[in-house]
N, C-alpha and C. Protein backbone atom coordinates (compact mmCIF):
# COMPACT_ATOMS: atom_id res chain seq x y z
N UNK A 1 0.84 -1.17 0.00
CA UNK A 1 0.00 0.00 0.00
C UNK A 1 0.89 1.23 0.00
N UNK A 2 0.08 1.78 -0.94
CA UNK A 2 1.43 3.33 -1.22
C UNK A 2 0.44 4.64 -0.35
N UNK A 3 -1.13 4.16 -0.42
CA UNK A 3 -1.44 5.74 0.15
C UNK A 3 -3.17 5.89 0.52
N UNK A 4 -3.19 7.18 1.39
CA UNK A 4 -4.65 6.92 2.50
C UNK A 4 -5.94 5.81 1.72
N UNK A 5 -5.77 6.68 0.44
CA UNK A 5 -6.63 5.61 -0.49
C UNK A 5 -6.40 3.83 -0.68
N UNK A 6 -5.60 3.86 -0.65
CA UNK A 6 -5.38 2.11 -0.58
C UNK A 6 -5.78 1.77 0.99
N UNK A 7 -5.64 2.73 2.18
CA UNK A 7 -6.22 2.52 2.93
C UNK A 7 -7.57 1.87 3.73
N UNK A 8 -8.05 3.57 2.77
CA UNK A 8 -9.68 3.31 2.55
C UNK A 8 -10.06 2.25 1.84
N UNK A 9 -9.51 2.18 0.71
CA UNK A 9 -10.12 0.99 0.09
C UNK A 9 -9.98 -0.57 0.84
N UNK A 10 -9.38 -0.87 1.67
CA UNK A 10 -8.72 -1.85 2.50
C UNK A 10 -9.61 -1.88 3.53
N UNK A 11 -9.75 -1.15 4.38
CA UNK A 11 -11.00 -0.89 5.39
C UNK A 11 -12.03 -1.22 4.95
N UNK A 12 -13.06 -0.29 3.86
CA UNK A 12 -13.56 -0.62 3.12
C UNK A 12 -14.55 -2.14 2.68
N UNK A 13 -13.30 -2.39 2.22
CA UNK A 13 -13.49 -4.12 1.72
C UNK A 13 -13.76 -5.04 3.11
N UNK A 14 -12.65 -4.85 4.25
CA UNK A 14 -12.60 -5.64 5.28
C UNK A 14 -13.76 -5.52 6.09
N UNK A 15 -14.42 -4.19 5.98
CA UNK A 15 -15.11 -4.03 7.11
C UNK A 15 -16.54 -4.48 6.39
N UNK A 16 -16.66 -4.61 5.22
CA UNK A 16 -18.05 -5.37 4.61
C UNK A 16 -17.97 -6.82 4.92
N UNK A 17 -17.30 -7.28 5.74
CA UNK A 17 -17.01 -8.51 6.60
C UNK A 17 -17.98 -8.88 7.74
N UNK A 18 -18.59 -7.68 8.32
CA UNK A 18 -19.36 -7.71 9.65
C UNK A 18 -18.23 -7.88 10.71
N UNK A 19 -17.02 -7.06 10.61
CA UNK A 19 -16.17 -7.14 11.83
C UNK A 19 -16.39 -6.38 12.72
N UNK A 20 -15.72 -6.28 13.90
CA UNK A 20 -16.16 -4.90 14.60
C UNK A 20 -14.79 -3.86 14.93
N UNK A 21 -14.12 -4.19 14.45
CA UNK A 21 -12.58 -3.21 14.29
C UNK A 21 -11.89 -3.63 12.63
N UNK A 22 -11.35 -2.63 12.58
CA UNK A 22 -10.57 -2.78 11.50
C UNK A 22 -9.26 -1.64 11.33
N UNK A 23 -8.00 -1.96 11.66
CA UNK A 23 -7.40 -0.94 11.60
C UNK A 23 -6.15 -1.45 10.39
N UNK A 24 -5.73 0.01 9.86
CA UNK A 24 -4.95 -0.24 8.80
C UNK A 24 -3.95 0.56 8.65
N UNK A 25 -2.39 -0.19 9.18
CA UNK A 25 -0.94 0.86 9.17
C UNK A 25 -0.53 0.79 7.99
N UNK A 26 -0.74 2.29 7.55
CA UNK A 26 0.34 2.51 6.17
C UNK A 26 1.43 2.12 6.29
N UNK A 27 2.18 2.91 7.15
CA UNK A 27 3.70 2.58 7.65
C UNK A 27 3.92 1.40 7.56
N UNK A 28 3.49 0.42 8.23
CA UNK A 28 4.03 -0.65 8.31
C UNK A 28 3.18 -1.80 7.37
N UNK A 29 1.87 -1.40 6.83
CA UNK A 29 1.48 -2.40 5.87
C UNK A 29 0.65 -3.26 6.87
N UNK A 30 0.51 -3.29 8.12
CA UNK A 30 -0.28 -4.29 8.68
C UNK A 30 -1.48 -3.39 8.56
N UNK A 31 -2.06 -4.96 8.84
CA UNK A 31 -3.96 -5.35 8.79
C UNK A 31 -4.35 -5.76 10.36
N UNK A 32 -4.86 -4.95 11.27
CA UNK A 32 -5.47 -5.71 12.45
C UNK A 32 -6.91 -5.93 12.18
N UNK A 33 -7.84 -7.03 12.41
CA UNK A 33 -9.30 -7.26 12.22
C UNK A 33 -9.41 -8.04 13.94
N UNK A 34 -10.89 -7.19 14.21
CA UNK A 34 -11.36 -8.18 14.99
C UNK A 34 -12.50 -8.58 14.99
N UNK A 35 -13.18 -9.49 14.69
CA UNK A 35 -14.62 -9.97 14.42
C UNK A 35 -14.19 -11.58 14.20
N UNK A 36 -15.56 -12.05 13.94
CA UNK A 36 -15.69 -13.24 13.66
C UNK A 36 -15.61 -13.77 12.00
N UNK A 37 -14.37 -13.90 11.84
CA UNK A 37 -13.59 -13.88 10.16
C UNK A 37 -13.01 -14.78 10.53
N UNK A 38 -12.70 -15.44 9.18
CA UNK A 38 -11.08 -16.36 8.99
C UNK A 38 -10.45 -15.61 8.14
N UNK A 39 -8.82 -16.31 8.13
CA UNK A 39 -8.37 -15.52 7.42
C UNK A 39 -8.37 -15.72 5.86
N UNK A 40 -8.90 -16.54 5.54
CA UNK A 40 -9.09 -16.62 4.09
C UNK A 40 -10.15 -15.60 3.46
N UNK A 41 -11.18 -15.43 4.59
CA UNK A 41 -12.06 -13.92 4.36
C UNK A 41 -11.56 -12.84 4.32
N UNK A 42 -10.99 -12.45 5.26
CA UNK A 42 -10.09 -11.41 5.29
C UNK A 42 -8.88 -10.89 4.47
N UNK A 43 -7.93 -12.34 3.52
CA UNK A 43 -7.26 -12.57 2.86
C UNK A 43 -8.19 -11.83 1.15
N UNK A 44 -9.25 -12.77 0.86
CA UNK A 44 -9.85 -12.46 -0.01
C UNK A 44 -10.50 -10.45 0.30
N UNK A 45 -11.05 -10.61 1.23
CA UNK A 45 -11.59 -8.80 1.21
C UNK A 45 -10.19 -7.72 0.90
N UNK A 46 -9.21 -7.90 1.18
CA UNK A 46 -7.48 -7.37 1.15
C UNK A 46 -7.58 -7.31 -0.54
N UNK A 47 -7.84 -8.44 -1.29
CA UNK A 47 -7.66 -8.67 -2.45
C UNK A 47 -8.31 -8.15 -3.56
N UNK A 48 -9.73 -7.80 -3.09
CA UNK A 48 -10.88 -7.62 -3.91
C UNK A 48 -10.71 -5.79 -3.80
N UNK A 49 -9.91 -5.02 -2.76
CA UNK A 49 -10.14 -4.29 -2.54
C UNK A 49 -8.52 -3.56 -3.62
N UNK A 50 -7.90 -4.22 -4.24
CA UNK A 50 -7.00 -3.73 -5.32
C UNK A 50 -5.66 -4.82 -5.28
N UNK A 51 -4.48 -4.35 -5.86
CA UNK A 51 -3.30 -5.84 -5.86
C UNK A 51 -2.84 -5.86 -4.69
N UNK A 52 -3.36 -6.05 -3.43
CA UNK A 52 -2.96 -6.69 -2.23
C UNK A 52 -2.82 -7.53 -1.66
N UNK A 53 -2.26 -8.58 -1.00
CA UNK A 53 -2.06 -9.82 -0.72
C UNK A 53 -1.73 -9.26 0.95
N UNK A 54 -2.46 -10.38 1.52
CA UNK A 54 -2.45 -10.35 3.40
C UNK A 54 -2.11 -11.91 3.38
N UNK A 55 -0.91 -11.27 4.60
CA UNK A 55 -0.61 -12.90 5.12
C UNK A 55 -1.05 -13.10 6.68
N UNK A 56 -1.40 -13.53 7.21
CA UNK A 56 -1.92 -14.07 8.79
C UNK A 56 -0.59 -14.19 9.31
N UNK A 57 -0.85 -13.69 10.81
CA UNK A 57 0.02 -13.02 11.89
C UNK A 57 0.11 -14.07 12.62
């Protein structure tokens, strides 16, 4: 992710999940989610939301 917009769009996607947090570090590129997701949901919402790829922590 290069910028606020890839952000938004990342949030976005994740949070049409039904999570109840979603936070997203530019700086560092991490993804925190907390809800009731796997990560292959969360993997896929990362994806759909432009060329991003999430790996599980």
């Amino acid at each position: 992710m290069t910028c606020q917009h890839c952000v938004a769009s990342v949030t976005e996607e994740v949070s049409e999940l039904g999570v109840t947090e979603v936070d997203v570090d530019l700086a560092t590129g991490r993804l925190h989610v907390v809800g009731d997701v796997t990560a292959e949901q969360v993997q896929a919402a990362v994806a759909e939301a432009g060329s991003y790829t999430a790996q599980p922590a």
